[in-house]
Protein backbone atom coordinates (compact mmCIF):
# COMPACT_ATOMS: atom_id res chain seq x y z
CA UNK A 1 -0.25 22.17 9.10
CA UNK A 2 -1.02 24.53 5.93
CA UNK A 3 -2.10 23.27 2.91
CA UNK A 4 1.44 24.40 1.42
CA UNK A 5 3.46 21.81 4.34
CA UNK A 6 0.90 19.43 3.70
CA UNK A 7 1.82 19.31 -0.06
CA UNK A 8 5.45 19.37 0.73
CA UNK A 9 5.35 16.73 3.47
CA UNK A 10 3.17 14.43 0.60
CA UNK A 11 5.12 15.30 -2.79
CA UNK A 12 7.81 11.81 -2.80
CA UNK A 13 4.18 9.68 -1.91
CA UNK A 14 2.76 10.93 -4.63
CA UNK A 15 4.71 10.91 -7.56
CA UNK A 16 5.80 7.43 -6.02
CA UNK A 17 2.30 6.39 -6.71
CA UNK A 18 2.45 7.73 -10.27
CA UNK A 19 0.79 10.77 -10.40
CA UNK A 20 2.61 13.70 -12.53
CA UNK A 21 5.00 15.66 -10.85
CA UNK A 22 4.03 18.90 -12.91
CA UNK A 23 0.41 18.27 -12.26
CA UNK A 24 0.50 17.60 -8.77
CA UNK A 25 2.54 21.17 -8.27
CA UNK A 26 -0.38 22.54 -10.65
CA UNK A 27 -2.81 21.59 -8.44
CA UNK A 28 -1.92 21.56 -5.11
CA UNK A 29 -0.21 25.39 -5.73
CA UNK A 30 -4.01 26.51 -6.19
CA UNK A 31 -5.05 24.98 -2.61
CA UNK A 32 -5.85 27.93 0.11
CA UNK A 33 -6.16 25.89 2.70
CA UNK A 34 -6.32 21.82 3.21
CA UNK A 35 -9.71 21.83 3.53
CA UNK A 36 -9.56 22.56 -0.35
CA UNK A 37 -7.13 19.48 -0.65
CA UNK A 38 -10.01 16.73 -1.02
CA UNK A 39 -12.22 18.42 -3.63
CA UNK A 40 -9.01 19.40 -5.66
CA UNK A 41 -8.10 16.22 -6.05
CA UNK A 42 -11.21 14.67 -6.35
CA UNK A 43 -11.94 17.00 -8.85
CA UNK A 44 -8.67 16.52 -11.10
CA UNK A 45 -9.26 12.49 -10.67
CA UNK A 46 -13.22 13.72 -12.20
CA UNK A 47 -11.21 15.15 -15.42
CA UNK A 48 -9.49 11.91 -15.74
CA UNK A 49 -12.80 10.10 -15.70
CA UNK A 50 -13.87 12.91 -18.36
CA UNK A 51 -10.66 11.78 -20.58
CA UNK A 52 -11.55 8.34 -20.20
CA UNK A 53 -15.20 8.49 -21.61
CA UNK A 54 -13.66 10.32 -24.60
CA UNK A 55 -10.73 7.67 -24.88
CA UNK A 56 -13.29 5.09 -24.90
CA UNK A 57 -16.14 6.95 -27.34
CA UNK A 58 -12.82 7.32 -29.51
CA UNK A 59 -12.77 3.62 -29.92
CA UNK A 60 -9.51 3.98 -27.99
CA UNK A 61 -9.93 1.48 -25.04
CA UNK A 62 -6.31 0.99 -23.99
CA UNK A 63 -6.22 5.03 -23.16
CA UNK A 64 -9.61 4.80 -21.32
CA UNK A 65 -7.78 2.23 -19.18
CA UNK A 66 -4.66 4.65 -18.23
CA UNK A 67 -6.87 7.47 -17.90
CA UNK A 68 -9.04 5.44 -15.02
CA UNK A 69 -5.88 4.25 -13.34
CA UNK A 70 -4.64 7.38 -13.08
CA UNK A 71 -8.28 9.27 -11.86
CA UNK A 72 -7.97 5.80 -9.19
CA UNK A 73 -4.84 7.73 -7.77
CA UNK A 74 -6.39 11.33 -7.66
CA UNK A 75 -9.19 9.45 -6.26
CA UNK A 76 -6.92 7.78 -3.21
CA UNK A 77 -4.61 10.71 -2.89
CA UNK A 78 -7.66 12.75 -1.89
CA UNK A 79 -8.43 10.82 1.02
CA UNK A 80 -4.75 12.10 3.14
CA UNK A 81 -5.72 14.90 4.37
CA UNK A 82 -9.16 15.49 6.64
CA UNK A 83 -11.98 15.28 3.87
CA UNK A 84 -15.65 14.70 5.20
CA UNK A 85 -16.08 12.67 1.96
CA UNK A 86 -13.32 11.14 2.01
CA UNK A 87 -15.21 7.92 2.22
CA UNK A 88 -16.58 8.79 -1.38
CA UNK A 89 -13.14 9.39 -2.94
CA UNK A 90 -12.12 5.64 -1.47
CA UNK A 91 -15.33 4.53 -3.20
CA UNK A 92 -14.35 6.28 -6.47
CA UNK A 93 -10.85 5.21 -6.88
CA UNK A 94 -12.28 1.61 -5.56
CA UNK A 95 -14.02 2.14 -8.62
CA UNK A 96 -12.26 3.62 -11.32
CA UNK A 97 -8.92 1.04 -10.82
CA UNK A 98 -12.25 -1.84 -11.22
CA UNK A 99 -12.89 -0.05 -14.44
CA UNK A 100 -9.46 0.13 -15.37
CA UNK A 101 -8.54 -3.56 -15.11
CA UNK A 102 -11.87 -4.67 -16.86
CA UNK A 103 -10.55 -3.44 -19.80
CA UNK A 104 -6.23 -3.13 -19.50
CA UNK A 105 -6.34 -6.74 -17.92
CA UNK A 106 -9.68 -8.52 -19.02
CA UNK A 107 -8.39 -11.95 -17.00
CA UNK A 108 -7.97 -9.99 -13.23
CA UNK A 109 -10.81 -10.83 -11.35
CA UNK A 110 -12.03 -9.16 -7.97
CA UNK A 111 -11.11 -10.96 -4.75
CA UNK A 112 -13.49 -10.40 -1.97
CA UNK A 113 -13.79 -12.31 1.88
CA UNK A 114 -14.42 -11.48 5.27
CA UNK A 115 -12.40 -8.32 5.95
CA UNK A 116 -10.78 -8.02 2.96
CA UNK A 117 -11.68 -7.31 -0.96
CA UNK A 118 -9.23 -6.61 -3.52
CA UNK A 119 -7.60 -7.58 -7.62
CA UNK A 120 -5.93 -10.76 -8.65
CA UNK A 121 -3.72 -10.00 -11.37
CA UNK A 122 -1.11 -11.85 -13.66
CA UNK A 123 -0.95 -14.89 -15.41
CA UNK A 124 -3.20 -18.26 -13.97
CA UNK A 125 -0.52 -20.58 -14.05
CA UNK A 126 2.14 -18.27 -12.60
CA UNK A 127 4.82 -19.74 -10.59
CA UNK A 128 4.07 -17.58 -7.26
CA UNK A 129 1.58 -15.33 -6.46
CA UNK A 130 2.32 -11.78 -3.82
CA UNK A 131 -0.35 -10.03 -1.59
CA UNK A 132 0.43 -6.22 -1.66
CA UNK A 133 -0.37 -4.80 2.13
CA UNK A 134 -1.15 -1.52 2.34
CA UNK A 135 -0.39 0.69 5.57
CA UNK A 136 -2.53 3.42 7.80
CA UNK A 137 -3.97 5.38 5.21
CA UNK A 138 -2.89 3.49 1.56
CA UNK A 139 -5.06 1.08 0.04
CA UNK A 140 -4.64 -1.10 -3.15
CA UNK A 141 -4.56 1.79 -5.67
CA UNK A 142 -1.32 3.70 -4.24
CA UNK A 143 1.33 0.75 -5.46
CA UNK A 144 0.97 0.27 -9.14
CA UNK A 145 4.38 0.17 -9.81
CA UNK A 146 5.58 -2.14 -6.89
CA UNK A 147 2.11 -4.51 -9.03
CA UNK A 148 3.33 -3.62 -12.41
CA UNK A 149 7.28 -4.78 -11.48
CA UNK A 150 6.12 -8.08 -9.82
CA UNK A 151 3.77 -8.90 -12.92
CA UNK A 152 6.53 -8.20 -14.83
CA UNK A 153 8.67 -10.78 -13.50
CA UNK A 154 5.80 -13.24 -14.41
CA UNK A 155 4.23 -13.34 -10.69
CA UNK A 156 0.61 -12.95 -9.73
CA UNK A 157 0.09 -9.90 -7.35
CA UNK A 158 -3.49 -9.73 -5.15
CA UNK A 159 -3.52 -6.32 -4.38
CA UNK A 160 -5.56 -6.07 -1.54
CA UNK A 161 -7.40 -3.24 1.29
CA UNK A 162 -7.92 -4.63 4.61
CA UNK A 163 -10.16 -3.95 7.56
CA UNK A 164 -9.85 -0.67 8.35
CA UNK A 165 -8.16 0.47 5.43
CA UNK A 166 -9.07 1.81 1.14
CA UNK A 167 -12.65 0.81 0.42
CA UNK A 168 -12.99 -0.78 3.51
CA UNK A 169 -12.85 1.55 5.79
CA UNK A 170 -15.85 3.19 5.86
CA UNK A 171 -17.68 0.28 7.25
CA UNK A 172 -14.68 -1.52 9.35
CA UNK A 173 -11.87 -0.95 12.13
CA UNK A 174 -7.98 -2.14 12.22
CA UNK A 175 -7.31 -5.63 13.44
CA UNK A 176 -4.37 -6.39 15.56
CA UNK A 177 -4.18 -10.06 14.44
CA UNK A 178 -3.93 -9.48 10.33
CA UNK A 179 -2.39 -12.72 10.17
CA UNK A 180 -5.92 -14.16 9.93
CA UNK A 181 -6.78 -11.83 7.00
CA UNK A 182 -3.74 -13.29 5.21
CA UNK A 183 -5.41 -16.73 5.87
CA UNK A 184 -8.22 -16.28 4.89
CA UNK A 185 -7.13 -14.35 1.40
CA UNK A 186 -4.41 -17.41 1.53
CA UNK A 187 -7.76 -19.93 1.58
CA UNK A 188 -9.90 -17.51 -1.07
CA UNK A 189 -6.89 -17.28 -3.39
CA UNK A 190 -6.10 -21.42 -3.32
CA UNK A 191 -2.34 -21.16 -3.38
CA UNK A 192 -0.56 -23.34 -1.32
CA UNK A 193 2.19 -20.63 -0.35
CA UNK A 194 2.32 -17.07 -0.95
CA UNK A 195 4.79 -14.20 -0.82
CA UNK A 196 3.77 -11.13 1.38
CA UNK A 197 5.21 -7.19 0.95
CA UNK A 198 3.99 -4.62 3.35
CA UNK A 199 4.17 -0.83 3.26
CA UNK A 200 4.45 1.60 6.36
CA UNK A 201 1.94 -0.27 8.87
CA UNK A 202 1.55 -2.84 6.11
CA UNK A 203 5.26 -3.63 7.02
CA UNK A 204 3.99 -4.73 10.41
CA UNK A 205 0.99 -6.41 9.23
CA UNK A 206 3.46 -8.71 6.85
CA UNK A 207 6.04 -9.20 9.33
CA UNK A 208 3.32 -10.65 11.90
CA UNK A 209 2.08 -12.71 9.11
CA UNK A 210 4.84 -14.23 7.96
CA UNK A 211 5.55 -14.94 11.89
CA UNK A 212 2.45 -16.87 12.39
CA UNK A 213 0.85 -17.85 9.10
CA UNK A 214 3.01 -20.57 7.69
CA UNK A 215 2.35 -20.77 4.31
CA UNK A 216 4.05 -17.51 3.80
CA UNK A 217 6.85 -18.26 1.91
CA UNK A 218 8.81 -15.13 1.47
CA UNK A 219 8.01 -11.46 2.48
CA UNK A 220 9.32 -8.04 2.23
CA UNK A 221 8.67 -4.78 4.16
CA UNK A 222 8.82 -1.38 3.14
CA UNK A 223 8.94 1.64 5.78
CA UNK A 224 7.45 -0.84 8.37
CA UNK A 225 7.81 -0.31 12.21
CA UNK A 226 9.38 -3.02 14.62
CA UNK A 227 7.28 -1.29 17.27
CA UNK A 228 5.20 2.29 18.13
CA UNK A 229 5.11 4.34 20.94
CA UNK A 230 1.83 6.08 21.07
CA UNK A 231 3.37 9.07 23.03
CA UNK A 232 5.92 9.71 20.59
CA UNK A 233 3.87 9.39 17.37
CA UNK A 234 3.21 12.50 15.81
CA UNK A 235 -0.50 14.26 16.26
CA UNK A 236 -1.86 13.67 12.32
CA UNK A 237 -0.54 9.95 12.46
CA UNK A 238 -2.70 9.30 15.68
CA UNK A 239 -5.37 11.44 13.96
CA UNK A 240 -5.29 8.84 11.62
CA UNK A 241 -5.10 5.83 13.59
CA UNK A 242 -7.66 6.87 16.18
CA UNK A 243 -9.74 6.91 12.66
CA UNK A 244 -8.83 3.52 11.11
CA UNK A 245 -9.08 1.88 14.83
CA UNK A 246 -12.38 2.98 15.45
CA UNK A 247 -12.22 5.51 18.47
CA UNK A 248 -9.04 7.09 20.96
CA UNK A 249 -9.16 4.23 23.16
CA UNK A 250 -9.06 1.54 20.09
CA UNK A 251 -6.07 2.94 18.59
CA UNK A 252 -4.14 3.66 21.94
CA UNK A 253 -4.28 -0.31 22.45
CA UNK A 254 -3.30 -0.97 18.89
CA UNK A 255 -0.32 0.97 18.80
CA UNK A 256 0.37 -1.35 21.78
CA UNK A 257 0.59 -4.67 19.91
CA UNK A 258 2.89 -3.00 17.37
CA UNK A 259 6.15 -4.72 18.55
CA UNK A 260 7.58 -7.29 16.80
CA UNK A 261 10.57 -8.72 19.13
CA UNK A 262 8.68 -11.75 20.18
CA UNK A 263 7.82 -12.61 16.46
CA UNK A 264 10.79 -11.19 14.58
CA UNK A 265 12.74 -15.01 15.68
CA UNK A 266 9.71 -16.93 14.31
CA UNK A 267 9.74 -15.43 10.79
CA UNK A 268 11.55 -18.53 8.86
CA UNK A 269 10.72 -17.27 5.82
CA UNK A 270 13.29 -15.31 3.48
CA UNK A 271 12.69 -11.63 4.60
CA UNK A 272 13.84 -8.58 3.16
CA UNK A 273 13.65 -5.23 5.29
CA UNK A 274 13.71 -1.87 3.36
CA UNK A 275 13.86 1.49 4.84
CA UNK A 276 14.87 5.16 4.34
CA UNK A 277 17.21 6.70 6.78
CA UNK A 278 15.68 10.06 6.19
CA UNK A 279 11.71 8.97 7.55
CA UNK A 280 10.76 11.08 10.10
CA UNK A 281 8.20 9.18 11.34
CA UNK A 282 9.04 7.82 15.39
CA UNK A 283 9.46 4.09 15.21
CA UNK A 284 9.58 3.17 11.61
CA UNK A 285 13.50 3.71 10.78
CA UNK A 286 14.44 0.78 12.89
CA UNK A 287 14.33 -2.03 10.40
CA UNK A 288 17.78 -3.34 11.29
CA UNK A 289 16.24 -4.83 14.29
CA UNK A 290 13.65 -6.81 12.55
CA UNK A 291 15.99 -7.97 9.68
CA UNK A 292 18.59 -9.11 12.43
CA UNK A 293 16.45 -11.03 14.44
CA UNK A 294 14.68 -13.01 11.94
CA UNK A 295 16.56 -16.29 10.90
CA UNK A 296 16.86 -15.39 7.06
CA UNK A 297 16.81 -11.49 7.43
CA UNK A 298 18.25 -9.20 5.14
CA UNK A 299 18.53 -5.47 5.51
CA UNK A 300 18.41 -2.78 2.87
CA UNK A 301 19.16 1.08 3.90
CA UNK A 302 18.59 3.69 1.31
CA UNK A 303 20.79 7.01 2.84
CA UNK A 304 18.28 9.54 1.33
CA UNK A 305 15.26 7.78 1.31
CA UNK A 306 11.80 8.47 2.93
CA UNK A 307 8.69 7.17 4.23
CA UNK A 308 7.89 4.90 1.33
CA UNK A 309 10.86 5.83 -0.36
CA UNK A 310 9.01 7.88 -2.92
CA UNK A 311 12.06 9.77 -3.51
CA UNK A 312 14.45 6.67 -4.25
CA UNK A 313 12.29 3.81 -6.09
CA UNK A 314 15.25 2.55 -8.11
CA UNK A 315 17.37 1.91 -5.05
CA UNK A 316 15.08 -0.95 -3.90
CA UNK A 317 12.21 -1.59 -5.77
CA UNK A 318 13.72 -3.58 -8.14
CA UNK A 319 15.75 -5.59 -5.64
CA UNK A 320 12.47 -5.86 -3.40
CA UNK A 321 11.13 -7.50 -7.08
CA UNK A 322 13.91 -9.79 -7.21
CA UNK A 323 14.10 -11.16 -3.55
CA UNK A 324 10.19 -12.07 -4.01
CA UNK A 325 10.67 -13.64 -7.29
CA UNK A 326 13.78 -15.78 -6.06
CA UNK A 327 12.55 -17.12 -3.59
CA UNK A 328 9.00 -18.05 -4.63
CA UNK A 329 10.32 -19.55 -7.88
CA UNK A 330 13.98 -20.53 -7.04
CA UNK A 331 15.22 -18.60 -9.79
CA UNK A 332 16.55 -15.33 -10.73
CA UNK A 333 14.43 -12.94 -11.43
């Protein structure tokens, strides 16, 4: 794929994840090839650390903060395409969203166990708290709004990377049984029940979850597949997972355990599935499954939406918002 596809194929992901839709065009317009993609964008996400020293030698803190949120996406954007250093930009934005809550939200704090590190945000005493599970190549910094729109329903949100994915996976591997990450951030966090959202694979990783981790108490998924077929995944997307599963052979028996028709029936807790009839990718757009064979399933189809549904955020996220908030605190959101 040329870098002009590439661009194409990622424009809904990210201005879903915030960045400027002017900028991005800017920017990606001056690419000659893909190769060019990482340094581009770890270069514009260096301009925004630039802006945010000057914010901040301005005596203008709040603006330093926005400025390092938004370098945090350049910085995470960077690492789509094939980038030797994309390890580096995973480390920056890592980074720069660190910086960014340190002094926007003084009271997050970082959230770190065994395969798994992330940000607790939102009030101490809030009346439910929702892990944010990224997918095959997202991490914690891609879903500020989905953070931003639970927060401001008065949850908590741990936005987290797991093994094998943002920060983390440089130095670890995907995990077929990420229902004992969610324990164990369940156990580090100290709430006695939790809400879950997942996002592409992170839909799969919250569904299995909330199937065997019982103190789940409600979960959503987003773009999430009720099973893969390695033969009929497209080449980048096994690129990718042969990456994040640590070899060919790894990732082939992965993309095995990605079926959820034995679990679906043991997720009790109040599920909402969200999808986009227009993803392309094989095996994700079959969410009607998974929402019908869960006891409390509910299914949400968005007619123009795709992967992520970048191109249609008011047709679910806020309802996504309100189904967690309901059902962790009873009342409407």
């Amino acid at each position: 794929m040329n870098a002009t596809d590439f661009a194409a194929a990622q424009w809904t992901r990210a201005t879903g994840a915030g960045v400027d839709p002017h900028e991005y065009r800017r920017v990606t317009d001056s690419l000659s090839s893909l190769g060019d993609w990482g340094p581009s964008f770890l270069h514009t996400g260096h301009g925004y650390l630039q802006r945010a020293e000057n914010a901040e030698n301005a005596g203008s803190p709040r603006s330093a903060g926005e400025y390092l949120l938004m370098a945090a996406r350049w910085f995470h954007l960077a690492t789509l395409a094939p980038y030797t250093e994309a390890p580096r930009a995973a480390a920056e934005a890592d980074h720069a969203f660190g910086r960014a809550l340190t002094v926007l939200e003084p009271d997050a704090r970082r959230v770190s166990g065994e395969g798994f590190t992330g940000w607790l945000r939102g009030p101490a005493d809030a009346p439910g708290t929702v892990v944010v599970v990224p997918g095959l190549n997202s991490a914690k910094e891609e879903f500020l709004d989905l953070a931003s729109a639970l927060l401001a329903r008065g949850l908590a949100v741990f936005a987290m990377d797991g093994p094998g994915q943002g920060v983390l996976a440089a130095t670890t591997t995907f995990v077929p049984d990420y229902e004992r990450v969610v324990g164990r951030v369940i156990d580090t966090l100290g709430v006695a029940r939790i809400g879950l959202v997942g996002l592409s694979l992170g839909g799969y990783f919250a569904a299995r979850a909330a199937a065997l981790e019982p103190r789940v108490a409600a979960v959503a998924t987003v773009s999430g597949p009720f099973r893969l077929d390695w033969e009929e995944l497209p080449p980048p997307v096994r690129d990718i997972m042969t990456q994040r599963a640590g070899g060919a052979a790894a990732a082939h028996e992965f993309a095995r355990h990605v079926d959820l028709a034995a679990l679906a029936p043991r997720i009790v807790a109040p599920l909402l599935v969200v999808e986009g009839e227009q993803d392309a990718i094989p095996g994700v757009a079959n969410g009607e499954r998974l929402a019908r064979l869960a006891p409390h399933g509910s299914y949400l189809s968005v007619p123009h939406g795709d992967h992520l549904l970048g191109n249609a955020r008011p047709d679910w996220l806020p309802h996504l918002s309100d189904h967690l908030t309901h059902t962790l605190t009873g009342t409407p959101a």
